[in-house]
PDB file of N, CA and C in Angstrom:
ATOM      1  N   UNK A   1      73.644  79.891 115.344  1.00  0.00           N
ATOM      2  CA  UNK A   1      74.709  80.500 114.582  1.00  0.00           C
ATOM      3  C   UNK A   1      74.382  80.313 113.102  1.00  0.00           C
ATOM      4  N   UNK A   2      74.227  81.377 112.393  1.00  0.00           N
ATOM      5  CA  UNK A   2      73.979  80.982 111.012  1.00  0.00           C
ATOM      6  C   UNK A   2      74.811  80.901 110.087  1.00  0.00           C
ATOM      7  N   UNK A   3      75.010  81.101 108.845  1.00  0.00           N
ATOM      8  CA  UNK A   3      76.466  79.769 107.965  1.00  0.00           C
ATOM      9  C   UNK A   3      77.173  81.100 107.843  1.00  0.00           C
ATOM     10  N   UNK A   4      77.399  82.310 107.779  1.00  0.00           N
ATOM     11  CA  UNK A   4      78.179  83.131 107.640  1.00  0.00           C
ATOM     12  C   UNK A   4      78.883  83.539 108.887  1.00  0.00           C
ATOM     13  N   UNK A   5      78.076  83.856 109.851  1.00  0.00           N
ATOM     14  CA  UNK A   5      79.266  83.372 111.462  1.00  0.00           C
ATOM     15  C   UNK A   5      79.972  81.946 111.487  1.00  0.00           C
ATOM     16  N   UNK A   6      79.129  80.771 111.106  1.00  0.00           N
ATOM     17  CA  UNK A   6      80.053  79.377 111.346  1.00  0.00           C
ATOM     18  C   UNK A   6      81.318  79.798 110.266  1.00  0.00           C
ATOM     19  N   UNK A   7      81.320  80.794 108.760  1.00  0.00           N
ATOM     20  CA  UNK A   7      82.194  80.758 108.091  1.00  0.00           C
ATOM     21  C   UNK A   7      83.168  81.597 108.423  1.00  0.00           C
ATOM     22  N   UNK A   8      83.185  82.152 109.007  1.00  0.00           N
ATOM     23  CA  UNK A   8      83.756  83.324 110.247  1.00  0.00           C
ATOM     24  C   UNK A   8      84.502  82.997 110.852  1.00  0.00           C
ATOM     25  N   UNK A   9      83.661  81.976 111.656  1.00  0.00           N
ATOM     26  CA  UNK A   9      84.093  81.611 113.318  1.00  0.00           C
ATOM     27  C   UNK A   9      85.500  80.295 112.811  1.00  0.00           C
ATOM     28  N   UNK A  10      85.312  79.459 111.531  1.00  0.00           N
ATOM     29  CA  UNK A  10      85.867  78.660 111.536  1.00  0.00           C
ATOM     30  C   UNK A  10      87.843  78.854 111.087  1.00  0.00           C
ATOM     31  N   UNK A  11      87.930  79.772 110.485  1.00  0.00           N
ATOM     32  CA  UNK A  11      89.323  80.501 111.000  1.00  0.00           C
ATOM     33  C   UNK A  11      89.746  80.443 112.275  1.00  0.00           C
ATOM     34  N   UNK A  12      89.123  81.057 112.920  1.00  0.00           N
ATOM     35  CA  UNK A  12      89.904  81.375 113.947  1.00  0.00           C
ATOM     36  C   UNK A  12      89.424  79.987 114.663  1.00  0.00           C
ATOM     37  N   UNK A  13      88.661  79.150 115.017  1.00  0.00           N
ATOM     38  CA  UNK A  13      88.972  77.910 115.577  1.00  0.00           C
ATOM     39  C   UNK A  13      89.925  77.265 115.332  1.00  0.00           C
ATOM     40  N   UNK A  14      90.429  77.149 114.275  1.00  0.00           N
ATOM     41  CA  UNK A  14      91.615  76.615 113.857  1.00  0.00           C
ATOM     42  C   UNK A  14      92.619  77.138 114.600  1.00  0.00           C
ATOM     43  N   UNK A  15      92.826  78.254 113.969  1.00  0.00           N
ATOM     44  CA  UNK A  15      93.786  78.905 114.927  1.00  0.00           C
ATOM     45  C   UNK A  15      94.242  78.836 116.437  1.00  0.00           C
ATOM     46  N   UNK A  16      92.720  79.073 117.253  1.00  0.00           N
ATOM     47  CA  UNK A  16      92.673  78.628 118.727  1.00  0.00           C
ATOM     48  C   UNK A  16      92.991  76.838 118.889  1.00  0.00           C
ATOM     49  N   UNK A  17      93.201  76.347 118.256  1.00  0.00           N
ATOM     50  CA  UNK A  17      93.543  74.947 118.611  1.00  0.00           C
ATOM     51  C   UNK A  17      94.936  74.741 118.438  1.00  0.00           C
ATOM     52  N   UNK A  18      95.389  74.884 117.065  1.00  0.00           N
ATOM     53  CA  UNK A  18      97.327  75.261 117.124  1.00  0.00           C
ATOM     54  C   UNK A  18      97.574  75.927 118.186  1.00  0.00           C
ATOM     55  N   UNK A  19      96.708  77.215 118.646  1.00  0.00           N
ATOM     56  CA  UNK A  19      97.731  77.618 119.560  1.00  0.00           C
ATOM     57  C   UNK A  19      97.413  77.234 120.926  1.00  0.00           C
ATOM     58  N   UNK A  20      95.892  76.649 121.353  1.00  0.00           N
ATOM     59  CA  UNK A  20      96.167  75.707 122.036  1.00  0.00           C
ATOM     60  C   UNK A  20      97.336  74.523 122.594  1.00  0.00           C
ATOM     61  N   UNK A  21      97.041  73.853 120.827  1.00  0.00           N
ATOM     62  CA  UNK A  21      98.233  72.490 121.214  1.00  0.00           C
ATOM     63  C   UNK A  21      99.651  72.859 121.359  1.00  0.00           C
ATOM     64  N   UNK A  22      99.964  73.847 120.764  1.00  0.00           N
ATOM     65  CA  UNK A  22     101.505  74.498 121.211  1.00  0.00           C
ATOM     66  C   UNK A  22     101.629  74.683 122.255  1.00  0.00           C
ATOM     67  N   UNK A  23     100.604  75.598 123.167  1.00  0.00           N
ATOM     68  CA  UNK A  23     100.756  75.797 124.461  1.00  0.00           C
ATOM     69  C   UNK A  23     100.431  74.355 125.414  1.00  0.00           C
ATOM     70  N   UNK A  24     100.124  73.675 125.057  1.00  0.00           N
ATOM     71  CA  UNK A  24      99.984  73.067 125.917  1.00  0.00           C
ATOM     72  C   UNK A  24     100.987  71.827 125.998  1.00  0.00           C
ATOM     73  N   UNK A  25     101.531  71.829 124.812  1.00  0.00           N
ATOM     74  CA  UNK A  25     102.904  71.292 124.607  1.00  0.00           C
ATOM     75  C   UNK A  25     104.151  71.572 125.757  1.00  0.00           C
ATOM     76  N   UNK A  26     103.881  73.067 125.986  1.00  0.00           N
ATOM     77  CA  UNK A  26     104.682  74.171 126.473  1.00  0.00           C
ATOM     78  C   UNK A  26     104.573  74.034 128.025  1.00  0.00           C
ATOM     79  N   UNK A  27     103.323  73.769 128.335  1.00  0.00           N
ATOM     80  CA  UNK A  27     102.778  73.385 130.117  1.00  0.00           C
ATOM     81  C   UNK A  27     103.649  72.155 130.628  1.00  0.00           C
ATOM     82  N   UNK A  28     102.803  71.385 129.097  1.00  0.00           N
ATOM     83  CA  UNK A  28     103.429  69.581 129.780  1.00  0.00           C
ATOM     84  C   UNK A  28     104.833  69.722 130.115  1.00  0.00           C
ATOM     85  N   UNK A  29     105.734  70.187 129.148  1.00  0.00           N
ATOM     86  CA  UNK A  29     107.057  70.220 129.019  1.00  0.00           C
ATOM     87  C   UNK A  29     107.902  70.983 130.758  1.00  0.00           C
ATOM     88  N   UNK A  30     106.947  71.914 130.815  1.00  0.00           N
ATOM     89  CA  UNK A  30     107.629  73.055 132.018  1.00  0.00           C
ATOM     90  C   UNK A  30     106.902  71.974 133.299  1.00  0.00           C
ATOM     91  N   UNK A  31     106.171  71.425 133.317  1.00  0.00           N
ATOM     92  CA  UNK A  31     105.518  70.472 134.384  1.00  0.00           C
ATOM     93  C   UNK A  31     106.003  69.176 134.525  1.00  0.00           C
ATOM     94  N   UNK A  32     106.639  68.809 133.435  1.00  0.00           N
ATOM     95  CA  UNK A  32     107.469  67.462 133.361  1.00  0.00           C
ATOM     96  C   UNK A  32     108.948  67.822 133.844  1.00  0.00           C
ATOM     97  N   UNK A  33     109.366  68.742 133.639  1.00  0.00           N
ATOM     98  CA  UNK A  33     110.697  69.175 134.157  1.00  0.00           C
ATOM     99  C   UNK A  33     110.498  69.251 135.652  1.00  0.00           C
ATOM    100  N   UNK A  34     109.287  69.467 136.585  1.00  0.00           N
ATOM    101  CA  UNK A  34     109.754  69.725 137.444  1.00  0.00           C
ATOM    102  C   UNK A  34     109.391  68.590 138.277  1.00  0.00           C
ATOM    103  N   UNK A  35     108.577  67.762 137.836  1.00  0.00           N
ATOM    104  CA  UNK A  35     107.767  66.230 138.334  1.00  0.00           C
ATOM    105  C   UNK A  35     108.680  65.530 137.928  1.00  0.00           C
ATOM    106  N   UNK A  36     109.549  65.357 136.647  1.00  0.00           N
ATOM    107  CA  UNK A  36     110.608  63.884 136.338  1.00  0.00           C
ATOM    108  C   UNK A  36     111.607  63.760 136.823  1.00  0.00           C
ATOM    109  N   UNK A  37     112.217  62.681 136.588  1.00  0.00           N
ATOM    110  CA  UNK A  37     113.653  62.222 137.060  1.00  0.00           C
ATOM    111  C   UNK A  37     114.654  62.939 136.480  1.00  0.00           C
ATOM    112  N   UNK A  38     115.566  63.604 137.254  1.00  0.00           N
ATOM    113  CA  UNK A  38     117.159  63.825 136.868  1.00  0.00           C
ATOM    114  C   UNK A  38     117.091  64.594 135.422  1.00  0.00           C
ATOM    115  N   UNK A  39     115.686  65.410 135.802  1.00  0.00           N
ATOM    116  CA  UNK A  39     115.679  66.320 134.662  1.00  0.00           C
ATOM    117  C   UNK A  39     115.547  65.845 133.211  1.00  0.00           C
ATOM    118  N   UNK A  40     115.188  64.569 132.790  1.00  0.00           N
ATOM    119  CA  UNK A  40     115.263  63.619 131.562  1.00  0.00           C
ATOM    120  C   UNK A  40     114.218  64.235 131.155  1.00  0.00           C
ATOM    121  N   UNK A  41     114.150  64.268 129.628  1.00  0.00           N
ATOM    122  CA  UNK A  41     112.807  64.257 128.981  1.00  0.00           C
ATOM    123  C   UNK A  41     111.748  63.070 129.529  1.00  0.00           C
ATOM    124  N   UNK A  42     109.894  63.954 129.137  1.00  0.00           N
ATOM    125  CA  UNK A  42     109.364  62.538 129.259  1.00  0.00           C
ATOM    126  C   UNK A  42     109.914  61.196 128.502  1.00  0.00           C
ATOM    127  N   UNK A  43     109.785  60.583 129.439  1.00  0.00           N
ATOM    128  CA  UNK A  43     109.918  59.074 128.535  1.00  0.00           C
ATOM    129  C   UNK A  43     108.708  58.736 127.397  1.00  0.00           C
ATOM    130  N   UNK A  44     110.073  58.390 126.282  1.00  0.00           N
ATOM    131  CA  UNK A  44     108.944  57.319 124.974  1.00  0.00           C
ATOM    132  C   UNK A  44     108.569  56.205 125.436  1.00  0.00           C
ATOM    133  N   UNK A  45     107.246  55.999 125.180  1.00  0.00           N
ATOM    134  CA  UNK A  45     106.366  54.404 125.246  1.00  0.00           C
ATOM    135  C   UNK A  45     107.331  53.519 125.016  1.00  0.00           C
ATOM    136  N   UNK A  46     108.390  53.459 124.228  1.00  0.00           N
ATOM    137  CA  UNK A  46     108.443  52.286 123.333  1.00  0.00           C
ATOM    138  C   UNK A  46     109.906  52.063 123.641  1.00  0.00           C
ATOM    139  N   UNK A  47     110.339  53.304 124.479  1.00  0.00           N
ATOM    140  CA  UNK A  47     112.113  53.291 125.329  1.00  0.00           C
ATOM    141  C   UNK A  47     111.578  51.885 126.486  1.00  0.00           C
ATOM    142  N   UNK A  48     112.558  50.809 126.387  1.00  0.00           N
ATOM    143  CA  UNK A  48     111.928  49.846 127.356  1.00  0.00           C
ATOM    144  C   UNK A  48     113.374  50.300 128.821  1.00  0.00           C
ATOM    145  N   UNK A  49     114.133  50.693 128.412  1.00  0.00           N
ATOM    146  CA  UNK A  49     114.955  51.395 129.598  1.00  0.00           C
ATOM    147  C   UNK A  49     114.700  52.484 130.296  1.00  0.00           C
ATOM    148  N   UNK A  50     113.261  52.921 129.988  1.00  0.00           N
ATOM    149  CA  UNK A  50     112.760  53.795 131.187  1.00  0.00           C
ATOM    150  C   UNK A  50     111.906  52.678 131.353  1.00  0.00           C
ATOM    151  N   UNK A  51     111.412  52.594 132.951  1.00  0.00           N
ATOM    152  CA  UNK A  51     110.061  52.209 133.425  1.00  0.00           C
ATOM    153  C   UNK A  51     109.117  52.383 132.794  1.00  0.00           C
ATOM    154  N   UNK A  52     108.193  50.987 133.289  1.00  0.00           N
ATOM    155  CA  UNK A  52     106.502  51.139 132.148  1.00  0.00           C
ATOM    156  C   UNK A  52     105.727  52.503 133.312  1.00  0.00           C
ATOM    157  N   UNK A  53     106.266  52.495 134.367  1.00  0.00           N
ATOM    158  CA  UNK A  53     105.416  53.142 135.524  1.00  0.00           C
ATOM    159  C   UNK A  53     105.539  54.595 134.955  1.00  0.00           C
ATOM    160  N   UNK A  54     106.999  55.199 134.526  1.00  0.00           N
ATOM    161  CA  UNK A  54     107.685  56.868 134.419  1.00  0.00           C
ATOM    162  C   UNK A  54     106.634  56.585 132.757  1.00  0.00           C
ATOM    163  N   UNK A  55     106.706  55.791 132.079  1.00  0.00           N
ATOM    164  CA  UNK A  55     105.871  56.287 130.776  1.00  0.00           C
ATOM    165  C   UNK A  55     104.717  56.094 130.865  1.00  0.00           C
ATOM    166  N   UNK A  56     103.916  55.522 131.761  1.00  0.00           N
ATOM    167  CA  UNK A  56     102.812  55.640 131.609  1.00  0.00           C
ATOM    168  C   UNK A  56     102.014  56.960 132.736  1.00  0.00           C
ATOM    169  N   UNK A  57     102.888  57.371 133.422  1.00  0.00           N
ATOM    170  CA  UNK A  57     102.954  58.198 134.509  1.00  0.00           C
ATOM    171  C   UNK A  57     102.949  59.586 132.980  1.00  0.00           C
ATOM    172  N   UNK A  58     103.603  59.439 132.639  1.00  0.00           N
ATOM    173  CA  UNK A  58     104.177  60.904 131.568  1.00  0.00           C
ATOM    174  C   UNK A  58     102.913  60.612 130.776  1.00  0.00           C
ATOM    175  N   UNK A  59     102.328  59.273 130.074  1.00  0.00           N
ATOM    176  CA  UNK A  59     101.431  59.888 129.297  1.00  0.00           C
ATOM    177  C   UNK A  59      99.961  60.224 129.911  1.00  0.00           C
ATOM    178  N   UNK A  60      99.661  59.660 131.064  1.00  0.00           N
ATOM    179  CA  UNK A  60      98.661  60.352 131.752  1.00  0.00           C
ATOM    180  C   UNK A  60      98.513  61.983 131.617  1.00  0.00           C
ATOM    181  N   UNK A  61      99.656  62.262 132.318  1.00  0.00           N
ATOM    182  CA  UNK A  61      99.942  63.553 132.898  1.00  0.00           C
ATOM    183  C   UNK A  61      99.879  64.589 131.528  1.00  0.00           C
ATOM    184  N   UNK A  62     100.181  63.866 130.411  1.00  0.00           N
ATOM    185  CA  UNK A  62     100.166  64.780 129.161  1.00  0.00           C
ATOM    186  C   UNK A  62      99.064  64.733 128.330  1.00  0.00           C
ATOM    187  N   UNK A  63      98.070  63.404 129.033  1.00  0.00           N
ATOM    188  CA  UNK A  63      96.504  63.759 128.426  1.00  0.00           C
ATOM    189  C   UNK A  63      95.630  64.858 129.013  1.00  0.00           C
ATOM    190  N   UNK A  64      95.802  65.009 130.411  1.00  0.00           N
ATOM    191  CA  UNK A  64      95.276  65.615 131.397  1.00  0.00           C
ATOM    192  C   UNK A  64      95.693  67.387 131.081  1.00  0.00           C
ATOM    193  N   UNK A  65      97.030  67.409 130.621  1.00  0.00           N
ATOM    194  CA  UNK A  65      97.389  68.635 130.615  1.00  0.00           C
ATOM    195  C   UNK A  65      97.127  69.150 129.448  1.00  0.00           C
ATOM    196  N   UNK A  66      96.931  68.644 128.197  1.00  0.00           N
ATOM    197  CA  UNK A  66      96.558  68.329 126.734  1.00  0.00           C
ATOM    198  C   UNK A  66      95.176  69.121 126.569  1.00  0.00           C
ATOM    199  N   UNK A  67      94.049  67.981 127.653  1.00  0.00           N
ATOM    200  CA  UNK A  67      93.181  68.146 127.123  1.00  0.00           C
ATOM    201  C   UNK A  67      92.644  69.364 128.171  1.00  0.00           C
ATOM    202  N   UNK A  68      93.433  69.633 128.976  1.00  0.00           N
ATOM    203  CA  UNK A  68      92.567  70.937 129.995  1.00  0.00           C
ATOM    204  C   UNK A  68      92.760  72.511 129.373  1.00  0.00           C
ATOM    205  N   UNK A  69      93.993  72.173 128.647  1.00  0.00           N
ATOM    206  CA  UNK A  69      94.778  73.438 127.999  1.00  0.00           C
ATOM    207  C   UNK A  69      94.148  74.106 126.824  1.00  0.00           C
ATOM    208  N   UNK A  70      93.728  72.710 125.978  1.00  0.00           N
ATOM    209  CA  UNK A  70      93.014  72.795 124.930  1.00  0.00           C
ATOM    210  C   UNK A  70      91.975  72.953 124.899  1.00  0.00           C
ATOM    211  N   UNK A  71      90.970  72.845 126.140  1.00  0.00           N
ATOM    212  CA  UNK A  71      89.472  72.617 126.484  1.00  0.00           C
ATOM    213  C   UNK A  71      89.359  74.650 126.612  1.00  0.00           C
ATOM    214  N   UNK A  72      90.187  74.685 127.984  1.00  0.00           N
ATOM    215  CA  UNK A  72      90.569  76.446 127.787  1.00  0.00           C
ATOM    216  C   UNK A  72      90.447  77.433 127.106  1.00  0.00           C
ATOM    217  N   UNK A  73      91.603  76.984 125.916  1.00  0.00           N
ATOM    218  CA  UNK A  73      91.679  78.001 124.473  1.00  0.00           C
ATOM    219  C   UNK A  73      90.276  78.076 123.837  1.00  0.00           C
ATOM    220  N   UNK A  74      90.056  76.750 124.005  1.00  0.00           N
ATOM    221  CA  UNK A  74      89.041  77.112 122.629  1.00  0.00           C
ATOM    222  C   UNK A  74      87.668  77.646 123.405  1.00  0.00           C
ATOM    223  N   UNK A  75      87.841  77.323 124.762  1.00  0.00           N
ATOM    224  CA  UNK A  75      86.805  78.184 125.460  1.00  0.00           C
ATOM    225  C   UNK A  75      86.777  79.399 125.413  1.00  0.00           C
ATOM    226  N   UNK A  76      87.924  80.138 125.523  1.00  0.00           N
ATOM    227  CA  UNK A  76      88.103  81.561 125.465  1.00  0.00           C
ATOM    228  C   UNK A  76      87.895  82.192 124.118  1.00  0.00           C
ATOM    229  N   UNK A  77      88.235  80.915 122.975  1.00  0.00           N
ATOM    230  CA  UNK A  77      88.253  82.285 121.347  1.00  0.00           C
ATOM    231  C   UNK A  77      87.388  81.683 121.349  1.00  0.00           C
ATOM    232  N   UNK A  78      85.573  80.975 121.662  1.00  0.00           N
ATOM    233  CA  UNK A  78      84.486  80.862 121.383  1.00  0.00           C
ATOM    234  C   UNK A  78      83.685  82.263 122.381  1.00  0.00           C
ATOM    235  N   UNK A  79      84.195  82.503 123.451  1.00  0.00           N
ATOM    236  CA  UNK A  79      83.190  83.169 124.379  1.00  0.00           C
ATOM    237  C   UNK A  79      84.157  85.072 123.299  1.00  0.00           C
ATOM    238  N   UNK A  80      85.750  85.223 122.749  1.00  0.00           N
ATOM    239  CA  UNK A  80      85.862  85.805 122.616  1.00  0.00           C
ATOM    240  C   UNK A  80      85.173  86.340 120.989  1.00  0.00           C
ATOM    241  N   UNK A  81      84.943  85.473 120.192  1.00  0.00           N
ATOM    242  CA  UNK A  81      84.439  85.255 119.607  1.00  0.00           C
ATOM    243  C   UNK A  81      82.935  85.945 119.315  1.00  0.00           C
ATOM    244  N   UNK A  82      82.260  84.972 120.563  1.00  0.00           N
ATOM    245  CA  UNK A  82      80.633  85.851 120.794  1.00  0.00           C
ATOM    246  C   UNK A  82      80.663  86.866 121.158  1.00  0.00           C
ATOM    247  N   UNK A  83      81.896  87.880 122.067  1.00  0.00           N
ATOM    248  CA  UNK A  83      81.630  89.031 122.314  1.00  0.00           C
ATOM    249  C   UNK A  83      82.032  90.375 121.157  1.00  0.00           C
ATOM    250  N   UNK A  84      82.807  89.779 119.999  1.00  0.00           N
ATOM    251  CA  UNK A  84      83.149  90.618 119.083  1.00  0.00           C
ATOM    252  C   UNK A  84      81.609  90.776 118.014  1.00  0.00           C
ATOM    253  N   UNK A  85      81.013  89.633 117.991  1.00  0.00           N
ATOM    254  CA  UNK A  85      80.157  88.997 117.255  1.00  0.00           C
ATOM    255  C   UNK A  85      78.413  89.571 117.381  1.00  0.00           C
TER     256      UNK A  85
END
């Protein structure tokens, strides 16, 4: 890739990652509603009246969904990327 595509390409990476992390904000959230308790938000780390098990259960589940969502996007505006390119 030479410095005028990397200067190109680096807009819209940006871009594909916000809208990555939004969306994937958006997964965890619709996937935690239907996996948690009594409909509660995930639990905060640092709430000691939820279980260490429900918060550490929630932050697994929101690395996993985080980083698959995000791995995705930016897969797609790199391959969409090379095909405009």
């Amino acid at each position: 890739m030479n410095v005028t595509s990397k200067a190109l390409y680096m807009p819209l990476s940006v871009a594909t990652s916000v809208a990555g992390g939004l969306l994937a904000g958006a997964v965890f959230n619709q996937v935690w509603k239907r996996l948690g308790d009594d409909g509660q938000p995930p639990p905060d780390p640092k709430d000691l009246d939820r279980s260490a098990g429900a918060a550490l259960s929630a932050a697994a589940l929101q690395g996993l969904v985080f980083g698959l969502v995000r791995a995705a996007v930016d897969r797609a505006g790199a391959r969409g990327y090379r095909a405009v390119v």
